[in-house]
N, C-alpha and C. Protein backbone atom coordinates (compact mmCIF):
# COMPACT_ATOMS: atom_id res chain seq x y z
N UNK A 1 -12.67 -9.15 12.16
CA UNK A 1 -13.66 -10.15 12.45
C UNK A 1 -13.17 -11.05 13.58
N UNK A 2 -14.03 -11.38 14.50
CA UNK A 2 -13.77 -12.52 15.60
C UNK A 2 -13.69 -13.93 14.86
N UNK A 3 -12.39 -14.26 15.20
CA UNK A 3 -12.45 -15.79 14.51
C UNK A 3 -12.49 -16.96 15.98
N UNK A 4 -13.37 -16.79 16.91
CA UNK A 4 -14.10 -17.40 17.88
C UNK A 4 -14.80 -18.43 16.62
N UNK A 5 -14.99 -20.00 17.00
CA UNK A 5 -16.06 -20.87 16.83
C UNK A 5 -16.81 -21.11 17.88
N UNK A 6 -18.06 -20.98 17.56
CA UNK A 6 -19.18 -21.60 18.60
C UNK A 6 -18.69 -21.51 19.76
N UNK A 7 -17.95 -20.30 20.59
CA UNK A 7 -17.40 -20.67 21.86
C UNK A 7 -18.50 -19.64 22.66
N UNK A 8 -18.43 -19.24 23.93
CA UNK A 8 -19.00 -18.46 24.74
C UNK A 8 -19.05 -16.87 24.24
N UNK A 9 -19.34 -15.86 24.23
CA UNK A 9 -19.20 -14.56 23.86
C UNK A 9 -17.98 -14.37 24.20
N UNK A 10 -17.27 -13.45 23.76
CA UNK A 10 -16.24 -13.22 24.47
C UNK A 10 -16.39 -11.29 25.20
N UNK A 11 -15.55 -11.11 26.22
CA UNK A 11 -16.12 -9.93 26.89
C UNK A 11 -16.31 -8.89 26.00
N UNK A 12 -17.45 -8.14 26.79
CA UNK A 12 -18.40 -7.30 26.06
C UNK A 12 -17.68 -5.88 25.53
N UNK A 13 -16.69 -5.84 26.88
CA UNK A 13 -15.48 -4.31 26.81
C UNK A 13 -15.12 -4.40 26.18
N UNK A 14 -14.55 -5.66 24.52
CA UNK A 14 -13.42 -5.54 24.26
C UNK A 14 -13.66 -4.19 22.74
N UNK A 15 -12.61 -3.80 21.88
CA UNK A 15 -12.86 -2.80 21.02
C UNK A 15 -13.48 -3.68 19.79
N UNK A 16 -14.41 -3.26 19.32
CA UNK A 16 -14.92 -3.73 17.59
C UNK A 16 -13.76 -2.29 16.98
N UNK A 17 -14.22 -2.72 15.56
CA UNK A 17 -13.91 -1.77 14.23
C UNK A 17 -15.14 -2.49 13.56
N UNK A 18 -14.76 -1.48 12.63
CA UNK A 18 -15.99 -1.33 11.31
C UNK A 18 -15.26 -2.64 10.62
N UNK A 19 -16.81 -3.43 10.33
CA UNK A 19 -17.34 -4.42 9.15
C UNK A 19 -16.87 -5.47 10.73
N UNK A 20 -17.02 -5.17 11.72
CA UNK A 20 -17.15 -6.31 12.36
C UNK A 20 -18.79 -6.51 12.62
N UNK A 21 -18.70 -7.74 13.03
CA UNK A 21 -20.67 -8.49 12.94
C UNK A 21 -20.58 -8.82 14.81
N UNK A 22 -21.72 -7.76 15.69
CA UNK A 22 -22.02 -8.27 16.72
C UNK A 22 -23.40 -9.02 16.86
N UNK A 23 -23.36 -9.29 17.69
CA UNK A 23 -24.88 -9.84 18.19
C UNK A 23 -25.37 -9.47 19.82
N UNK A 24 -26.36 -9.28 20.10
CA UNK A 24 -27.49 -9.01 21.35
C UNK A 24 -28.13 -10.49 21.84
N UNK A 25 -27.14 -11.30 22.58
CA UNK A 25 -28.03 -12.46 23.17
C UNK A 25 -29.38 -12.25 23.85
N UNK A 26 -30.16 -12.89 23.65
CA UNK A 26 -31.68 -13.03 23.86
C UNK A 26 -31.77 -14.47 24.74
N UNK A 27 -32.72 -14.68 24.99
CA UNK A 27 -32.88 -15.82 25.75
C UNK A 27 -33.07 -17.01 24.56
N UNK A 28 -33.85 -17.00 23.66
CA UNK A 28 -34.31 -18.10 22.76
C UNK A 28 -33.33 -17.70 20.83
N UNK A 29 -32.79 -16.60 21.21
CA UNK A 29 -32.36 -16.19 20.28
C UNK A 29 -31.26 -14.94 20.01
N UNK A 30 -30.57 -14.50 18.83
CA UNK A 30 -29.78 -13.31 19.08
C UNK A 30 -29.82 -12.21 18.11
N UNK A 31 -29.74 -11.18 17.87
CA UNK A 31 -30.26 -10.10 16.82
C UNK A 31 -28.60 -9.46 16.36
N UNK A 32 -28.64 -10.03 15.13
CA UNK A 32 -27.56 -9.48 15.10
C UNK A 32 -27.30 -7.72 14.16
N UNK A 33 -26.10 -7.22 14.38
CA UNK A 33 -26.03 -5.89 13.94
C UNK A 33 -24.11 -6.02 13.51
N UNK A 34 -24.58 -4.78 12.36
CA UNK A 34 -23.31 -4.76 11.72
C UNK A 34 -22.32 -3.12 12.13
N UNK A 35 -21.09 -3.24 12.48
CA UNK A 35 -20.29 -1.95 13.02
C UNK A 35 -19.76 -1.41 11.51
N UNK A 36 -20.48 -0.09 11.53
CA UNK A 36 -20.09 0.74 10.54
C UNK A 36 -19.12 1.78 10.66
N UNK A 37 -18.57 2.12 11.85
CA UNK A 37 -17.84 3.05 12.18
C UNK A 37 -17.66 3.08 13.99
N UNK A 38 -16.67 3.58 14.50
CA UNK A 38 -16.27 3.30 15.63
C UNK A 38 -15.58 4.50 16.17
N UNK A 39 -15.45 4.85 17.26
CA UNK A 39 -14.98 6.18 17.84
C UNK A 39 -14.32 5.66 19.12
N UNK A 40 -13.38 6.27 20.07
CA UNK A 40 -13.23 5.64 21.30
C UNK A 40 -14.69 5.19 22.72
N UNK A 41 -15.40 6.02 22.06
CA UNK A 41 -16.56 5.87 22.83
C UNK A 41 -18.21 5.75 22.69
N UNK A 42 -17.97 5.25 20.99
CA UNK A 42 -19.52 5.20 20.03
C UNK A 42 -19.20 3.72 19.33
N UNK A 43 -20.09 3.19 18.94
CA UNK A 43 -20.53 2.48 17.45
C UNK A 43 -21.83 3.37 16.76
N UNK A 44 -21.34 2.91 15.34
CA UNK A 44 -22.19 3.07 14.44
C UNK A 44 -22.81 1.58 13.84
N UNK A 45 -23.85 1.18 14.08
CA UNK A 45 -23.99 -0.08 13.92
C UNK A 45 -25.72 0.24 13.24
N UNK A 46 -25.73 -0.92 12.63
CA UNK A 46 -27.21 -1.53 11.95
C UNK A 46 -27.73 -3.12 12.26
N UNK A 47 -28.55 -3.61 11.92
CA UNK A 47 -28.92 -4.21 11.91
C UNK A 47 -29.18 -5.38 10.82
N UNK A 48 -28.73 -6.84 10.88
CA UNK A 48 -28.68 -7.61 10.03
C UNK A 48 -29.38 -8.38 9.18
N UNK A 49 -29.29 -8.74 8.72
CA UNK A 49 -30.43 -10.39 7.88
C UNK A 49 -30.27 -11.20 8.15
N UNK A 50 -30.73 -12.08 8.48
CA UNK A 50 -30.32 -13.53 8.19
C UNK A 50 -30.13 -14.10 6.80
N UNK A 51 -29.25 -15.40 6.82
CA UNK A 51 -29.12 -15.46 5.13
C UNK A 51 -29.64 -17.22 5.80
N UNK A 52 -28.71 -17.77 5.04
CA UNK A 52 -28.85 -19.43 5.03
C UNK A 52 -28.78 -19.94 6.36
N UNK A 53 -29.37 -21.21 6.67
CA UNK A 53 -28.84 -22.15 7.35
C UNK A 53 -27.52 -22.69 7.29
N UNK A 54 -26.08 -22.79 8.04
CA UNK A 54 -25.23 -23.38 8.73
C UNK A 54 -24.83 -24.05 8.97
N UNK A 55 -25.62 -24.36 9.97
CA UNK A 55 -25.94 -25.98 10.89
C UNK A 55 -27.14 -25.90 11.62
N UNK A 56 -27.46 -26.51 11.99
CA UNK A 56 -28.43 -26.91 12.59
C UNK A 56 -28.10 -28.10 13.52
N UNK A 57 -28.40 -27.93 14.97
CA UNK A 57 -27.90 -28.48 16.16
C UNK A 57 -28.91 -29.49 16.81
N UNK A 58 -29.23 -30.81 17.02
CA UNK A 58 -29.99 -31.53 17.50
C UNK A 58 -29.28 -31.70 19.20
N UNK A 59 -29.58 -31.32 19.95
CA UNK A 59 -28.47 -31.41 20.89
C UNK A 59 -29.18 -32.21 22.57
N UNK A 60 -28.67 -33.52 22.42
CA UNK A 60 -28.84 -34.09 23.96
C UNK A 60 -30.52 -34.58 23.34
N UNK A 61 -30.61 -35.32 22.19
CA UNK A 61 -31.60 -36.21 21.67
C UNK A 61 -32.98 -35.24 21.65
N UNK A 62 -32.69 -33.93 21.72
CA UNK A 62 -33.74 -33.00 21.80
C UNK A 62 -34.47 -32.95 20.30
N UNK A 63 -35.47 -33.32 20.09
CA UNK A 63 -35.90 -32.81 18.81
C UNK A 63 -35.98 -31.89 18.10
N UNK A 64 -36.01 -30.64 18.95
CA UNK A 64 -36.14 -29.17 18.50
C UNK A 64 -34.57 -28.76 18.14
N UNK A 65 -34.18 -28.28 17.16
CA UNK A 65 -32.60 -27.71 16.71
C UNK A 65 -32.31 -26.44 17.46
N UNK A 66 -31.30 -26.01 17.20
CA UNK A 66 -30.48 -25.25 17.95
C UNK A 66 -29.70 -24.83 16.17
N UNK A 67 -30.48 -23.72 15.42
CA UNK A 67 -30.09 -23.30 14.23
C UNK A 67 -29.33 -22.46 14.54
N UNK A 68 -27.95 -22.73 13.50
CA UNK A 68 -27.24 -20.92 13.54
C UNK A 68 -27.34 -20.61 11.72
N UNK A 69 -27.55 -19.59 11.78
CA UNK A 69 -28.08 -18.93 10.45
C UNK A 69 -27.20 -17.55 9.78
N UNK A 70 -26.91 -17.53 8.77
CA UNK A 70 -25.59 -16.47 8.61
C UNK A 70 -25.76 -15.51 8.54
N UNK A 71 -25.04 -14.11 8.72
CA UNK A 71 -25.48 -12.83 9.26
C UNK A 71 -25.31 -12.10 7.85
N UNK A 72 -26.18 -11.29 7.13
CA UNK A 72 -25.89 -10.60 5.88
C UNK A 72 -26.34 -8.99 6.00
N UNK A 73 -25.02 -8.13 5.57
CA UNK A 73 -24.82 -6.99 5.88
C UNK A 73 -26.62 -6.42 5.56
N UNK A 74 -27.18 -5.64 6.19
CA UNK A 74 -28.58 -4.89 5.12
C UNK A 74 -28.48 -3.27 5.02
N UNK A 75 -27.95 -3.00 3.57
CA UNK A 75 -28.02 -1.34 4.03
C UNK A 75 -29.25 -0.75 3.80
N UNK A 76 -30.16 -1.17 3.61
CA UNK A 76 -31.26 -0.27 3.93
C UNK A 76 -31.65 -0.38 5.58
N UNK A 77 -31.27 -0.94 6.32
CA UNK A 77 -31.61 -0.95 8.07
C UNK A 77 -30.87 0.58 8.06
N UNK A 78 -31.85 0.95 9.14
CA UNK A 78 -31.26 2.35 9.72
C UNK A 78 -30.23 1.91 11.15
N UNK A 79 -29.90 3.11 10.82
CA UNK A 79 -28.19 3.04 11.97
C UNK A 79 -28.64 3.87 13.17
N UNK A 80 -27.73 2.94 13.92
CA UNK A 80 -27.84 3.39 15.58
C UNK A 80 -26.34 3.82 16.03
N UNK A 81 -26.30 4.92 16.36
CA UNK A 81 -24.94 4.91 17.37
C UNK A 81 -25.40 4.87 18.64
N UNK A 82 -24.49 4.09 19.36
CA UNK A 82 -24.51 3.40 20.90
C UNK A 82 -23.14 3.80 21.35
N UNK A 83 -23.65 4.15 22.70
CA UNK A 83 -22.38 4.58 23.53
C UNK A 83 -21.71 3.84 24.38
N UNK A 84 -20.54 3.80 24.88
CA UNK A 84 -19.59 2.91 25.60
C UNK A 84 -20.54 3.10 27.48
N UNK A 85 -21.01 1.90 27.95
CA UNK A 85 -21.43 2.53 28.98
C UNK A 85 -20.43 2.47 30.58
N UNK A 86 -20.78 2.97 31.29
CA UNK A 86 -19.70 2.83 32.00
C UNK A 86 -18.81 1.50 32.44
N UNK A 87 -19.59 0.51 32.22
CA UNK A 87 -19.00 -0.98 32.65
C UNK A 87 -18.27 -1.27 31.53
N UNK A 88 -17.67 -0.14 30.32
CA UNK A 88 -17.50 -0.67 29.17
C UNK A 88 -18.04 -1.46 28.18
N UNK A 89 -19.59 -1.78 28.64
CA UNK A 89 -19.90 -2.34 27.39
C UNK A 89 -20.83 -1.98 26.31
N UNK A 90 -20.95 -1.80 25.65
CA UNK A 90 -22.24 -1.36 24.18
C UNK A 90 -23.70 -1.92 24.37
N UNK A 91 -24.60 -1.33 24.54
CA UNK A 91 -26.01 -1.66 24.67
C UNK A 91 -26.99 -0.57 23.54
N UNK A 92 -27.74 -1.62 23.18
CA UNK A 92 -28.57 -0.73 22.21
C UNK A 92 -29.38 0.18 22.81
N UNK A 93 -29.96 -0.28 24.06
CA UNK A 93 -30.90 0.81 24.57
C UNK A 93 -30.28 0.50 26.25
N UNK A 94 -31.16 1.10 27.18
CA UNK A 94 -30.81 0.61 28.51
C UNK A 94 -30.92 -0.76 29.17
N UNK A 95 -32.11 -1.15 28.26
CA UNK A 95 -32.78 -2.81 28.83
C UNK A 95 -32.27 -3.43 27.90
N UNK A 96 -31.53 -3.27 27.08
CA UNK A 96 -30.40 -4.72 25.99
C UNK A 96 -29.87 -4.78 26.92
N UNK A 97 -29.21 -6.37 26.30
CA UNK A 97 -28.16 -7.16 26.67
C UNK A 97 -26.98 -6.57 26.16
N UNK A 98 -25.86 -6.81 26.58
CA UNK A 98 -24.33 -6.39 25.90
C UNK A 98 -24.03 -7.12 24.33
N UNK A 99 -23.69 -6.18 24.05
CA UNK A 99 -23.35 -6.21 22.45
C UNK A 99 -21.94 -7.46 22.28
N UNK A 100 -21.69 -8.22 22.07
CA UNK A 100 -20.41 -9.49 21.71
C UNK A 100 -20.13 -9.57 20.10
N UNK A 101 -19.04 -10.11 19.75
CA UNK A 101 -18.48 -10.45 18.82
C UNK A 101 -19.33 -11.66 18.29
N UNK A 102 -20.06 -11.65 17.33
CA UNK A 102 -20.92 -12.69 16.69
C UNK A 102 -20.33 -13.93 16.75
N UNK A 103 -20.48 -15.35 17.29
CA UNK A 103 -20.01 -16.69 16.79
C UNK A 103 -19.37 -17.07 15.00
N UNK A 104 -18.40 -17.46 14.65
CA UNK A 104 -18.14 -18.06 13.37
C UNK A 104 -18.10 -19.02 13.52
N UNK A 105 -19.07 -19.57 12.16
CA UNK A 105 -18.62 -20.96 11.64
C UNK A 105 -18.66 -21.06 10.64
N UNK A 106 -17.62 -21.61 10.60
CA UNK A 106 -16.60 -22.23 8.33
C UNK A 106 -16.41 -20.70 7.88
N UNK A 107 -16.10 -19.65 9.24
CA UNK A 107 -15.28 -18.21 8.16
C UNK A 107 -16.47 -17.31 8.11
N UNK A 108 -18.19 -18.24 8.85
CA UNK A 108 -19.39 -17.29 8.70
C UNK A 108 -19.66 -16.87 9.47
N UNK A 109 -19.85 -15.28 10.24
CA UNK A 109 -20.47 -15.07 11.50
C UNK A 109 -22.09 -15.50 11.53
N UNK A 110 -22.31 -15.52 12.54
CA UNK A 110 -24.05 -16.37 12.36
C UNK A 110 -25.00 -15.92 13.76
N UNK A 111 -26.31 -15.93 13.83
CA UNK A 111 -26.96 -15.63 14.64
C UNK A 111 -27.02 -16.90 14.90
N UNK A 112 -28.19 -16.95 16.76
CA UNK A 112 -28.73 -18.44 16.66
C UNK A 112 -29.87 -18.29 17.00
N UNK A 113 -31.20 -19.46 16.45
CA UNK A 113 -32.63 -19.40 17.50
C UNK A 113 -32.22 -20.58 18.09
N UNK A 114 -32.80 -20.94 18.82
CA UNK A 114 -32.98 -22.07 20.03
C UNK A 114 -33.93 -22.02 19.86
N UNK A 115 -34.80 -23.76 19.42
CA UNK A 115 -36.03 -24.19 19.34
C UNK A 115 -36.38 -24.89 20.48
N UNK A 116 -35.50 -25.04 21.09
CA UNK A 116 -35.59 -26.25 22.44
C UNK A 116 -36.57 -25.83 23.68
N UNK A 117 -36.61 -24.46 23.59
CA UNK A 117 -37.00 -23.77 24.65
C UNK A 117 -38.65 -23.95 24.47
């Protein structure tokens, strides 16, 4: 597991293993997916739940929050293997974003929406 808090993604090349939690940044939001298995040049990954609220971020007197919400394994989501692409990084399809090590907070990996937008 990435024990990153709330910091920036960290690079997209680097290696997961299985039962690590990534996420797909979005513009207003992030989708997260769970690594079930790993090869030098695959994931086996699914797709997550959201569970609880976190925190919730009021940020720069904005009214709208900035929620992060906790990521819960789902095994009924069907599985995707994704390939290493040449820039080294994991994409679900061609038009995703790069796959990152999910944010933790208090030990929880977590998605986020952004209401601000």
């Amino acid at each position: 597991m990435s024990t990153q808090t709330k910091t920036q993604p960290q690079h997209p090349a680097e290696t997961f293993s299985a039962g690590d939690m990534l996420v797909e940044m979005l513009v207003t939001d992030s989708v997260g997916w769970e690594v079930l298995a790993t090869t030098a040049q695959t994931l086996t990954i699914r797709r997550t739940k959201t569970g609880k609220i976190v925190q919730s971020d009021n940020l720069e007197g904005n009214p709208y929050p900035l929620v992060w919400e906790e990521m819960v394994p789902n095994p009924d989501a069907q599985q995707h293997v994704v390939r290493r692409r040449g820039d080294g990084t994991f994409r679900v399809d061609r038009s995703a974003r790069p796959l990152f090590a999910a944010p933790v907070i208090d030990g929880i990996p977590v998605t986020r929406t952004d209401y601000r937008f």
